[in-house]
C-alpha atoms as a PDB file:
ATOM      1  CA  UNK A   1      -6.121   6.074 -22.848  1.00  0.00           C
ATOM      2  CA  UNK A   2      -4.040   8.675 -19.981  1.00  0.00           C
ATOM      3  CA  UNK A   3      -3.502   6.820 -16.413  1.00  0.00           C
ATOM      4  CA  UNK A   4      -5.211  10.136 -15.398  1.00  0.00           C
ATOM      5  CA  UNK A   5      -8.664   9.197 -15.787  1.00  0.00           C
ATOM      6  CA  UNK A   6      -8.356   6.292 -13.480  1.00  0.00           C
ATOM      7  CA  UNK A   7      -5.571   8.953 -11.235  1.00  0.00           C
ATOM      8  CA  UNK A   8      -8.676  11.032 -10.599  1.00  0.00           C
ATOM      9  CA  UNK A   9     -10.216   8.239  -9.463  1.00  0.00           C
ATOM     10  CA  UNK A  10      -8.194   7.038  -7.059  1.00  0.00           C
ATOM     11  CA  UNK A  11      -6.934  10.337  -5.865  1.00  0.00           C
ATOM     12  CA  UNK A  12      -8.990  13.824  -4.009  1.00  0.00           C
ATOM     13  CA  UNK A  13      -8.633  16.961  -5.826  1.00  0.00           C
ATOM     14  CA  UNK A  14      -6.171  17.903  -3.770  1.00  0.00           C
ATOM     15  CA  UNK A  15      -4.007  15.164  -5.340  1.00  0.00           C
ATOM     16  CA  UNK A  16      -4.514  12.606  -1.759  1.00  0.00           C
ATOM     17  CA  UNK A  17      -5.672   9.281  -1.012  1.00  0.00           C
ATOM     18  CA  UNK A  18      -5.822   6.753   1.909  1.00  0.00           C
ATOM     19  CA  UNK A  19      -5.610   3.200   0.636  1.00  0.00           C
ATOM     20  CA  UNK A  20      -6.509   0.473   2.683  1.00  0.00           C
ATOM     21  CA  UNK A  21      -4.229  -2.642   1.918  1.00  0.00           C
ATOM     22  CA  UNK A  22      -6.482  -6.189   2.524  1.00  0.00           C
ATOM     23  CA  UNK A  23      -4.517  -7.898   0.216  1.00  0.00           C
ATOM     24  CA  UNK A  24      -2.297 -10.071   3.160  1.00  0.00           C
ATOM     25  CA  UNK A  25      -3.830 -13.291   2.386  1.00  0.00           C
ATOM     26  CA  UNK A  26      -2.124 -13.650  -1.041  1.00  0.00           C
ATOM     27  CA  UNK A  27       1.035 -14.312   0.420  1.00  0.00           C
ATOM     28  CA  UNK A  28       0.720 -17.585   1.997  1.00  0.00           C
ATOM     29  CA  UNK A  29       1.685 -16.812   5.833  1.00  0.00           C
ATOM     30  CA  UNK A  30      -0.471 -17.548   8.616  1.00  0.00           C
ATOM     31  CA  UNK A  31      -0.346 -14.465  11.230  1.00  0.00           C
ATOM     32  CA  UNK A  32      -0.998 -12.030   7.639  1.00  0.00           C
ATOM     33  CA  UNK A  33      -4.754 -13.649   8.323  1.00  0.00           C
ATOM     34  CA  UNK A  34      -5.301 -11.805  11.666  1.00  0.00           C
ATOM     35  CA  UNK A  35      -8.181  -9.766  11.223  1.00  0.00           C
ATOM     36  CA  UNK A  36      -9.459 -11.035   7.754  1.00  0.00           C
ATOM     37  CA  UNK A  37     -10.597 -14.094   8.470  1.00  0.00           C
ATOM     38  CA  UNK A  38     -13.573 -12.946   6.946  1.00  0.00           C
ATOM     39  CA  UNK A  39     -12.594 -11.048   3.919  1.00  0.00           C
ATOM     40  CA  UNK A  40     -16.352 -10.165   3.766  1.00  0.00           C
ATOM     41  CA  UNK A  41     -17.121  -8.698   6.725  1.00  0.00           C
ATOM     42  CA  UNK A  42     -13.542  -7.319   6.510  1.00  0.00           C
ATOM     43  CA  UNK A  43     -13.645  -5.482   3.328  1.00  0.00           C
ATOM     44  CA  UNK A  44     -18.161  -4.159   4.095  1.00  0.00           C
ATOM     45  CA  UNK A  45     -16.473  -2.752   7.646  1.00  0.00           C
ATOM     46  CA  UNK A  46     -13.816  -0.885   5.807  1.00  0.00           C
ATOM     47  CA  UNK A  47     -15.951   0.018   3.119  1.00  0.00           C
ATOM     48  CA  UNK A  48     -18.427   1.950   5.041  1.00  0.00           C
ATOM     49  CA  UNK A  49     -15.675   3.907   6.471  1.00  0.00           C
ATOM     50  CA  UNK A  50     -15.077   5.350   2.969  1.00  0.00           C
ATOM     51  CA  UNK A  51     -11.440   5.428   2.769  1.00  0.00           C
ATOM     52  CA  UNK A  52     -10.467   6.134  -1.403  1.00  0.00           C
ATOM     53  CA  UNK A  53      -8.746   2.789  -2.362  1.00  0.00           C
ATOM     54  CA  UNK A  54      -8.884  -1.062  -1.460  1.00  0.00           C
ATOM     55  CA  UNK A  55      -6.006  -3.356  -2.199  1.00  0.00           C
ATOM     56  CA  UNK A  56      -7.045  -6.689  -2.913  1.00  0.00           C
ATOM     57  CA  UNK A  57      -6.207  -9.607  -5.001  1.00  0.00           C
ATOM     58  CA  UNK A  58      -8.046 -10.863  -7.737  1.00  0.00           C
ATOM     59  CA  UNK A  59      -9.853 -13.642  -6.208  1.00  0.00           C
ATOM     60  CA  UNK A  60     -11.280 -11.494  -3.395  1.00  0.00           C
ATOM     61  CA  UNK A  61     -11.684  -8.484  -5.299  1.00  0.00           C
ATOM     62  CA  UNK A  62     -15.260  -9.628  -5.987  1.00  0.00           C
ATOM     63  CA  UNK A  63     -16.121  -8.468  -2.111  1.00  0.00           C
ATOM     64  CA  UNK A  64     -15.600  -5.065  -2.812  1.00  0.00           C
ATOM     65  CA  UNK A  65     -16.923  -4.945  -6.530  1.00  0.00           C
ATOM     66  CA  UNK A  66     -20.278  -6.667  -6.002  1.00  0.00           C
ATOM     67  CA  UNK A  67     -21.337  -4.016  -3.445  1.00  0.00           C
ATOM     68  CA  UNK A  68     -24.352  -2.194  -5.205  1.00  0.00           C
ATOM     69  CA  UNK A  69     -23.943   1.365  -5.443  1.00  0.00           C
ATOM     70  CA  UNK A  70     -21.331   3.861  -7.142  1.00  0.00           C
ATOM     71  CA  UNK A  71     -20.027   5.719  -3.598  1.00  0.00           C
ATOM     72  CA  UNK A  72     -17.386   2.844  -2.877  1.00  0.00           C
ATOM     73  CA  UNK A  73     -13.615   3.050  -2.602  1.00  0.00           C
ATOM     74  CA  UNK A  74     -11.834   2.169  -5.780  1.00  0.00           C
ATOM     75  CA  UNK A  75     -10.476  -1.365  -6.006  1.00  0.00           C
ATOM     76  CA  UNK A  76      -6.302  -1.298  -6.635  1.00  0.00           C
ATOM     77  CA  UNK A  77      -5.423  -4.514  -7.381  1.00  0.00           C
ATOM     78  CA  UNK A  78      -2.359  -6.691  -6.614  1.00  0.00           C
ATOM     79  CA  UNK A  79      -0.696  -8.284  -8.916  1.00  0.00           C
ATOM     80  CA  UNK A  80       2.055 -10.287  -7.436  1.00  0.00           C
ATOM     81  CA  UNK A  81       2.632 -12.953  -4.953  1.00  0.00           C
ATOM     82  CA  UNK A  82       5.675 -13.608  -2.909  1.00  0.00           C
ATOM     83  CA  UNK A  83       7.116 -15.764  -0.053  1.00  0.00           C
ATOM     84  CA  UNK A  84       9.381 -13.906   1.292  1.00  0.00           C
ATOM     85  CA  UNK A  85       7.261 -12.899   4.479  1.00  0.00           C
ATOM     86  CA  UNK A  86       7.922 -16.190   6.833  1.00  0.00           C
ATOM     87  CA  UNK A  87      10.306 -15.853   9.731  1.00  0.00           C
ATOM     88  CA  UNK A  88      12.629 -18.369   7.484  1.00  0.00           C
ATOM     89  CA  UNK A  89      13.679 -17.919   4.070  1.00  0.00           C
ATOM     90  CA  UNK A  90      12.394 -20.631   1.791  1.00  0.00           C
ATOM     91  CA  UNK A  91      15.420 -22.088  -0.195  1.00  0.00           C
ATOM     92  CA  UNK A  92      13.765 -20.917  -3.463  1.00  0.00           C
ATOM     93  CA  UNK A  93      12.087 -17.159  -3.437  1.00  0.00           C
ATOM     94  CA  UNK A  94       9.746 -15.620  -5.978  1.00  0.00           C
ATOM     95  CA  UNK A  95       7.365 -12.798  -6.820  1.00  0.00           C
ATOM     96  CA  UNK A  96       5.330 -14.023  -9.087  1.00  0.00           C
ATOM     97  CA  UNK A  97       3.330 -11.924 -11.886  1.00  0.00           C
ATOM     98  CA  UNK A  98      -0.336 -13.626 -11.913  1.00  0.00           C
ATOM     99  CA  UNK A  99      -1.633 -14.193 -15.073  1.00  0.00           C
ATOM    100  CA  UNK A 100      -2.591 -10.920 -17.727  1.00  0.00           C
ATOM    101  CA  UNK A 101      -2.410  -8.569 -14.764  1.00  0.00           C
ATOM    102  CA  UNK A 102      -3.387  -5.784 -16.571  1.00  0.00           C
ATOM    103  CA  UNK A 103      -6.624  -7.324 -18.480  1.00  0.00           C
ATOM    104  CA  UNK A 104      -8.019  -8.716 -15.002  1.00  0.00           C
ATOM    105  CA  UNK A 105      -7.777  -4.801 -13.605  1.00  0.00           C
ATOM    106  CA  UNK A 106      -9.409  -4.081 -16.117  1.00  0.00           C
ATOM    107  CA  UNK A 107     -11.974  -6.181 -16.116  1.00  0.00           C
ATOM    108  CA  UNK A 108     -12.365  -5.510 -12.355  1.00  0.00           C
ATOM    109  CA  UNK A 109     -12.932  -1.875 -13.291  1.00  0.00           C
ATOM    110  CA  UNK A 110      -9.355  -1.149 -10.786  1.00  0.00           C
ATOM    111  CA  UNK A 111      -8.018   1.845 -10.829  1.00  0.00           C
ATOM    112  CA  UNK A 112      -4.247   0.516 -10.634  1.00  0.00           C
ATOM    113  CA  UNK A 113      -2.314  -2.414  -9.928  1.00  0.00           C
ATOM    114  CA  UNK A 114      -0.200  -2.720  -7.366  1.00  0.00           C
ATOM    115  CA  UNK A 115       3.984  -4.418  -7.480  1.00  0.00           C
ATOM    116  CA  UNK A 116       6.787  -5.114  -5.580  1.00  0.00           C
ATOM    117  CA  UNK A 117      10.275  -4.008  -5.535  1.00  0.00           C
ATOM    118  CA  UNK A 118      12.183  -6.105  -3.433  1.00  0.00           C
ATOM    119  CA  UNK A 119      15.388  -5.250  -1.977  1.00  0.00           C
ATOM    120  CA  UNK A 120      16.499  -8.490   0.149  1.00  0.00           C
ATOM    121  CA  UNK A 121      20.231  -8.537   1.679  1.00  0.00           C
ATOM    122  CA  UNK A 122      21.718 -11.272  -0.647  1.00  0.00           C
ATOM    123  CA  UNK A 123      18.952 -12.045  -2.964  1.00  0.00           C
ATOM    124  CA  UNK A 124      20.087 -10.174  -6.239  1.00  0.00           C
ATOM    125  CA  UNK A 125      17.916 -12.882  -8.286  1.00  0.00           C
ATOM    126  CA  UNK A 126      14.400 -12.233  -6.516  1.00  0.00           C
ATOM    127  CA  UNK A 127      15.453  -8.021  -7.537  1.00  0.00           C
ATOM    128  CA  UNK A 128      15.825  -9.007 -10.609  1.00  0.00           C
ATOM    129  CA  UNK A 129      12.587 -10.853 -11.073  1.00  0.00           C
ATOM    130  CA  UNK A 130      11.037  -7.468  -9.581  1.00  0.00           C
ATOM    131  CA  UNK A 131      12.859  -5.340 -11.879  1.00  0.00           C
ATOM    132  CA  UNK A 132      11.734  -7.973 -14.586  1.00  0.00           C
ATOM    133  CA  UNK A 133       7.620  -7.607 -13.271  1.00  0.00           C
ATOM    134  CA  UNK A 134       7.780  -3.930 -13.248  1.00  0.00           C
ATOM    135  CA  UNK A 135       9.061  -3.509 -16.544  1.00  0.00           C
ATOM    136  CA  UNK A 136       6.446  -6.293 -18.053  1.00  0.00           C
ATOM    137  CA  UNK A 137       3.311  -4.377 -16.352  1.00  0.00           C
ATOM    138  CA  UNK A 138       4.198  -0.750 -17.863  1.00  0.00           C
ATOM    139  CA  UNK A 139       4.204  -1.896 -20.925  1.00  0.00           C
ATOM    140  CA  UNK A 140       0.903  -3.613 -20.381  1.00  0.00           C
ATOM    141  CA  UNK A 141      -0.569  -0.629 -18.525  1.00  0.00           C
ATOM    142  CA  UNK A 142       0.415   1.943 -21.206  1.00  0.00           C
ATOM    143  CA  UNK A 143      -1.815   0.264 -23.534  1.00  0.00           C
ATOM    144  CA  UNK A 144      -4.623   0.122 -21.001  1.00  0.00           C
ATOM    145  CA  UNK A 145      -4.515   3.203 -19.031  1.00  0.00           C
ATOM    146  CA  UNK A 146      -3.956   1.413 -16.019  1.00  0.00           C
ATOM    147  CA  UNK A 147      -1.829   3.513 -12.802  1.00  0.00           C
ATOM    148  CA  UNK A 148       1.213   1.068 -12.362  1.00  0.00           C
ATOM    149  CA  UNK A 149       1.933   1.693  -8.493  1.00  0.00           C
ATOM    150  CA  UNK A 150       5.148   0.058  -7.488  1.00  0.00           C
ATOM    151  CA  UNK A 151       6.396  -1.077  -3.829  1.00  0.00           C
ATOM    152  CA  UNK A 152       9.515  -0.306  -3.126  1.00  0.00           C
ATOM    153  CA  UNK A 153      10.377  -2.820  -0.107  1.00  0.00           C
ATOM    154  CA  UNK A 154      13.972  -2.710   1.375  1.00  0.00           C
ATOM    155  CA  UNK A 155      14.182  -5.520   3.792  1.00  0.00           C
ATOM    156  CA  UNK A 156      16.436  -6.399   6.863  1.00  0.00           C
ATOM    157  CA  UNK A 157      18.130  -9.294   6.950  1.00  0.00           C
ATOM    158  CA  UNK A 158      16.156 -12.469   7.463  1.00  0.00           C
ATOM    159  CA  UNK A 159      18.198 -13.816  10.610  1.00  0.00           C
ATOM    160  CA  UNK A 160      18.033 -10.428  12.132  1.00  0.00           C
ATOM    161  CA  UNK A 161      14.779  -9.960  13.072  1.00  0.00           C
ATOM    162  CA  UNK A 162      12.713 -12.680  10.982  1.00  0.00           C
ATOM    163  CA  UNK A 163       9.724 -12.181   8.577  1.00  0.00           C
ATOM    164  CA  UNK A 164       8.038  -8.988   7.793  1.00  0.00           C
ATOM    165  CA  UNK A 165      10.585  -6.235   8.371  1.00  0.00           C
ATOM    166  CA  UNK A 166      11.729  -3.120   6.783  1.00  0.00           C
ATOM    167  CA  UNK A 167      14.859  -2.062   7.052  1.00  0.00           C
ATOM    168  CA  UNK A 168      13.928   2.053   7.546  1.00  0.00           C
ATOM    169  CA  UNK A 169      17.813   3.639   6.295  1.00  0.00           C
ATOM    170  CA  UNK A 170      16.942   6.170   4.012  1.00  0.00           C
ATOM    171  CA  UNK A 171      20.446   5.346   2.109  1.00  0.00           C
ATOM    172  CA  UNK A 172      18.427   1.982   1.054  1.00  0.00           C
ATOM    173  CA  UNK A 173      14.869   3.547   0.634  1.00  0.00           C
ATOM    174  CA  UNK A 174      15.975   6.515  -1.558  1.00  0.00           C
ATOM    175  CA  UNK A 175      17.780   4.741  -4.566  1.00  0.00           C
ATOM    176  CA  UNK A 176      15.479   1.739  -4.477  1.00  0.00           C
ATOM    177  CA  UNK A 177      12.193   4.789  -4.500  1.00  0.00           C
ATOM    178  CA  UNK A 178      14.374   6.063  -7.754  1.00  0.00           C
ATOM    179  CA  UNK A 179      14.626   3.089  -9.345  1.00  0.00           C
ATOM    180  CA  UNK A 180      10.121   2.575  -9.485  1.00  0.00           C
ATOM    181  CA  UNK A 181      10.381   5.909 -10.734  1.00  0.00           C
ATOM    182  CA  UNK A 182      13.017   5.055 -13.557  1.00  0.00           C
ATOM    183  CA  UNK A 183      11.089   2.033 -14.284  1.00  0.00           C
ATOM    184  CA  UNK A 184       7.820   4.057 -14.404  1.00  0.00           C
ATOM    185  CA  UNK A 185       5.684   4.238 -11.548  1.00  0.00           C
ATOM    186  CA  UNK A 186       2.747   6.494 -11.739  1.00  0.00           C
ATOM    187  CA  UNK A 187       2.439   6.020  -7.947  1.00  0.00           C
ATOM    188  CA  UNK A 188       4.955   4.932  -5.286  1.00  0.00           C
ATOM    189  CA  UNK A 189       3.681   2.701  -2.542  1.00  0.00           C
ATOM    190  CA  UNK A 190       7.659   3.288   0.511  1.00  0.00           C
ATOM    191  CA  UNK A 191       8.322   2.474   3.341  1.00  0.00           C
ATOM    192  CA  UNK A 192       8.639   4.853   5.889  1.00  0.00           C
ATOM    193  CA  UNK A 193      12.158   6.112   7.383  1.00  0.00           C
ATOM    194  CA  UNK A 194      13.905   5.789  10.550  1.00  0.00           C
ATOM    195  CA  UNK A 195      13.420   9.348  10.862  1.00  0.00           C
ATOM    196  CA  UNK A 196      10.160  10.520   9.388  1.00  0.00           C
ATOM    197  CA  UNK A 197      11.523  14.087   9.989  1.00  0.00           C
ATOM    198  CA  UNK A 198      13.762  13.405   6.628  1.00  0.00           C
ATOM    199  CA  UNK A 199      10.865  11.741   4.590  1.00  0.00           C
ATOM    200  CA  UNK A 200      10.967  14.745   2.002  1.00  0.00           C
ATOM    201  CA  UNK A 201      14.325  13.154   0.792  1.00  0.00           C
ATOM    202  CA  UNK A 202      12.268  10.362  -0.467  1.00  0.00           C
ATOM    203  CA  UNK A 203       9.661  12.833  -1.798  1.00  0.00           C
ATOM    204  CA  UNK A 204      12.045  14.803  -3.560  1.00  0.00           C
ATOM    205  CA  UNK A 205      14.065  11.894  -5.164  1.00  0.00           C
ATOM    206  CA  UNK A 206      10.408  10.627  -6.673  1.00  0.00           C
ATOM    207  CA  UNK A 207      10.331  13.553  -9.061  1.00  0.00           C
ATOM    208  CA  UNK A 208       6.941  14.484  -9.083  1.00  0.00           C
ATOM    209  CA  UNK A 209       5.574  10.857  -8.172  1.00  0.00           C
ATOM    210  CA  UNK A 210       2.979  10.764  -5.938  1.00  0.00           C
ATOM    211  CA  UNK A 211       4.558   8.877  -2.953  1.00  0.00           C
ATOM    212  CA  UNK A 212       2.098   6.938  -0.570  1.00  0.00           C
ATOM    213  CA  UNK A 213       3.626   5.696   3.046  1.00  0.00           C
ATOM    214  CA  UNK A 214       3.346   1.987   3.963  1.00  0.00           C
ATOM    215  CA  UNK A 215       2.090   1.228   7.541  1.00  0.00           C
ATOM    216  CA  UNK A 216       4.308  -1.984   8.429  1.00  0.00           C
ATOM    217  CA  UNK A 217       3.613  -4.062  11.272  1.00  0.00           C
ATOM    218  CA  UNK A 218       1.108  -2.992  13.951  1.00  0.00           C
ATOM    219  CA  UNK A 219       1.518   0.166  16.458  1.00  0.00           C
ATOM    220  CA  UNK A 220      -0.152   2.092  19.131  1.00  0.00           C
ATOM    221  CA  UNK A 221      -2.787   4.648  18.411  1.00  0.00           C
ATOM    222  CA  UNK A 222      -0.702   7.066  19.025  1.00  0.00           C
ATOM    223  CA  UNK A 223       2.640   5.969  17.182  1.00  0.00           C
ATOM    224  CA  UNK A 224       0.546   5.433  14.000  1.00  0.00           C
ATOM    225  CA  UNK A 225      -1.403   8.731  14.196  1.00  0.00           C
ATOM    226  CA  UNK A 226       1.880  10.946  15.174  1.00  0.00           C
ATOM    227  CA  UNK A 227       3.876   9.522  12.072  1.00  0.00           C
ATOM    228  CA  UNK A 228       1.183  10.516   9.364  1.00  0.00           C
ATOM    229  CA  UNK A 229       0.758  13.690  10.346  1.00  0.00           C
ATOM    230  CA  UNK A 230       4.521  14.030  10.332  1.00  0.00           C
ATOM    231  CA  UNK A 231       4.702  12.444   6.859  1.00  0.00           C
ATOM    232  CA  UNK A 232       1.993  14.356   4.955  1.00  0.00           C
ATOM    233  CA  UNK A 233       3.830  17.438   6.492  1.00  0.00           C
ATOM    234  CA  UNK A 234       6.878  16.269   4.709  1.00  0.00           C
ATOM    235  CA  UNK A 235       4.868  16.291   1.629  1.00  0.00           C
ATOM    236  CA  UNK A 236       3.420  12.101   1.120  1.00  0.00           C
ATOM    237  CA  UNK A 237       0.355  12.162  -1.072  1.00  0.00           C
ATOM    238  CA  UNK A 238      -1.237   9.557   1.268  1.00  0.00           C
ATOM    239  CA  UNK A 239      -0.729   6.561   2.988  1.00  0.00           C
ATOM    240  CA  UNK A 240      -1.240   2.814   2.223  1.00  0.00           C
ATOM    241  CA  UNK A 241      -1.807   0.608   5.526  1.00  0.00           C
ATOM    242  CA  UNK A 242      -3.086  -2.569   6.352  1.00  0.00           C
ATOM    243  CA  UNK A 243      -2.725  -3.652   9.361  1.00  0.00           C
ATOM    244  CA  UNK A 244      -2.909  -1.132  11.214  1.00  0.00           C
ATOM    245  CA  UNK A 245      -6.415  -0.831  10.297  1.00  0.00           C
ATOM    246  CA  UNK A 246      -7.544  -4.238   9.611  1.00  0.00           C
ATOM    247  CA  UNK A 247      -6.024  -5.371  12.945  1.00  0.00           C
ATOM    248  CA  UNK A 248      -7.441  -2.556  14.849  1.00  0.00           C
ATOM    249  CA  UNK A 249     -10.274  -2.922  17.481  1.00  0.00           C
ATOM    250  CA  UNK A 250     -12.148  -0.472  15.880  1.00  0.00           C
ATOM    251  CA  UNK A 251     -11.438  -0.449  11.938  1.00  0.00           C
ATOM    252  CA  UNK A 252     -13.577   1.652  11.054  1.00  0.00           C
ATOM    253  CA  UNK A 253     -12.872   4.573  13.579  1.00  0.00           C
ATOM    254  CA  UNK A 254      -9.150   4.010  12.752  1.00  0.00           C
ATOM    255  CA  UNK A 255      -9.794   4.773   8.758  1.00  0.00           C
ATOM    256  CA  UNK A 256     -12.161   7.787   9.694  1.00  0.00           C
ATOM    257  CA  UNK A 257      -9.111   9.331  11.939  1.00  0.00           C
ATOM    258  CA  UNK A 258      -6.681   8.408   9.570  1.00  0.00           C
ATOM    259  CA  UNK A 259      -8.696   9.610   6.688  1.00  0.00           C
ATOM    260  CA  UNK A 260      -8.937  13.158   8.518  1.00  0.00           C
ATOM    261  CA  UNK A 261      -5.055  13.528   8.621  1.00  0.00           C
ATOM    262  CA  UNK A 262      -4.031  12.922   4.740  1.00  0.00           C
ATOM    263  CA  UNK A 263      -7.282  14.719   3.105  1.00  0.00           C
ATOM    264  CA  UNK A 264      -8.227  17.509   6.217  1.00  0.00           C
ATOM    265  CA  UNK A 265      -5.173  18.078   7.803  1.00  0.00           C
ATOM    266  CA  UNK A 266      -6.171  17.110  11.019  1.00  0.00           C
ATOM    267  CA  UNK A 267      -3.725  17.359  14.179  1.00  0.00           C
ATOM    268  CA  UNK A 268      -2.737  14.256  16.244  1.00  0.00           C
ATOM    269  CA  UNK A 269      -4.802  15.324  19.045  1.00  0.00           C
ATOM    270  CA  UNK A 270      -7.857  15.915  16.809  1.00  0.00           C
ATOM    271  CA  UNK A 271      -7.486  13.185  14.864  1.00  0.00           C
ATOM    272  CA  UNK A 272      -7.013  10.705  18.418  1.00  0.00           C
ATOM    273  CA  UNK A 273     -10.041  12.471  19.398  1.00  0.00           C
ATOM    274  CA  UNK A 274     -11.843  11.504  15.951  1.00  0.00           C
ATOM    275  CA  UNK A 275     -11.000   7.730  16.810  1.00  0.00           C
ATOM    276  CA  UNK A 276     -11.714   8.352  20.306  1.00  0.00           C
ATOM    277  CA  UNK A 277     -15.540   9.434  19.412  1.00  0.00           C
ATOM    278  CA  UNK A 278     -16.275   6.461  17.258  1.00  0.00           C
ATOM    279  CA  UNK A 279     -14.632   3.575  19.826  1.00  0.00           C
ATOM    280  CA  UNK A 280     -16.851   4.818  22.309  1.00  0.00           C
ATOM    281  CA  UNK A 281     -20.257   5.533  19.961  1.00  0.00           C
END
């Protein structure tokens, strides 16, 4: 069976989609839990703000399927969990495949599974591993017809900054982008540059890929809003954030703004106005 059928799921006509990563609580690290607390109320609030996708794990993917009714986002699952996200390095790092990946997205009715690609200064083993996870999954999604997205994740060192943070050099973002393609990605999940101004570089070197942008850590309204429009100029299909929605006082309004920007095209201004209108409804 083609990746395409579930594709056209998961993506507009147009070839864009706004995914809406809940999927923090896999990874073991307390401040990840900060607005999902309650996975239920977390995952109906985003849900009735209609973004296209959901990333969840497999244990809480139940929140989203179990909602009656056939006009829901489509679930993309994750299948790998990692603990590399603390402000200190554990001696011992992994990213660990869970168990038949591809048979539980199916069974969940996903429309793709989502992996890592880590790039940690020093850690050649935990690349491999990722390299190693990749590679297992296509296989396994070949025979299925499941979308393998891959996460390309280049990461500063650990005792510069601590925890959760991308290291935005383009130099490190394009090759490791090339490499999920090599390894066959149907979808990219990058980071986003230094310079966002560049970001069709990293379009360009995905050859054809549909490349979605990750949000990182939390930012201002209008930080957040002012880089997607500037990266679905530079050609992104779409965007994959989490916290910036999850963690925001007003999810819902945030997806609906954000949601105008990759699929309408919407300025800044009109799409600040957008979240505006709904904070204060």
């Amino acid at each position: 069976m083609s990746t395409k059928v579930r594709l056209n799921r998961m993506f507009s006509a147009q070839g864009k989609c706004f995914d809406v990563a809940i999927d923090h609580g896999f990874f073991n690290e307390n401040s990840f839990l900060s607005g999902i607390e309650n996975m239920k109320q977390a995952v109906e609030t985003v849900v009735e703000a209609g973004p296209d996708c959901i990333q969840l794990s497999a244990g809480q993917a139940r929140h989203l399927q179990q909602i009656p009714g056939k006009q829901k986002p489509g679930l993309v699952l994750r299948t790998d969990a990692a603990n590399i996200y603390g402000n200190v390095l554990p001696r011992f790092l992994f990213s660990e495949l869970i168990d038949r990946a591809i048979e539980q997205a199916v069974q969940l009715d996903a429309v793709a599974v989502c992996v890592n690609l880590l790039l940690l200064p020093g850690q050649p083993e935990l690349h491999h591993q990722c390299v190693r996870n990749v590679s297992l999954l296509k296989t396994e999604c070949e025979k299925y017809g499941m979308p393998l997205m891959v996460e390309p994740l280049v990461m500063l060192p650990n005792e510069e900054k601590g925890g959760y943070m991308v290291d935005g050099d383009l130099r490190k973002i394009m090759p490791l982008v090339r490499q999920g393609v090599e390894l066959g990605a149907d979808v990219i999940k990058a980071d986003p540059c230094d310079d966002v101004s560049e970001y069709h570089r990293v379009i360009e070197v995905a050859s054809g890929i549909p490349v979605l942008v990750r949000g990182g850590g939390r930012a201002s309204d209008e930080e957040i809003i002012a880089r997607t429009v500037e990266l679905m100029k530079q050609g992104a299909a779409g965007i994959v954030y989490g916290r910036n929605v999850v963690q925001h006082p007003d999810p819902a309004g945030m997806t609906a703004a954000l949601m105008s920007i990759v699929h309408d095209g919407a300025t800044a201004e009109e799409s600040l106005a957008i979240l505006k209108g709904a904070s204060s409804r």
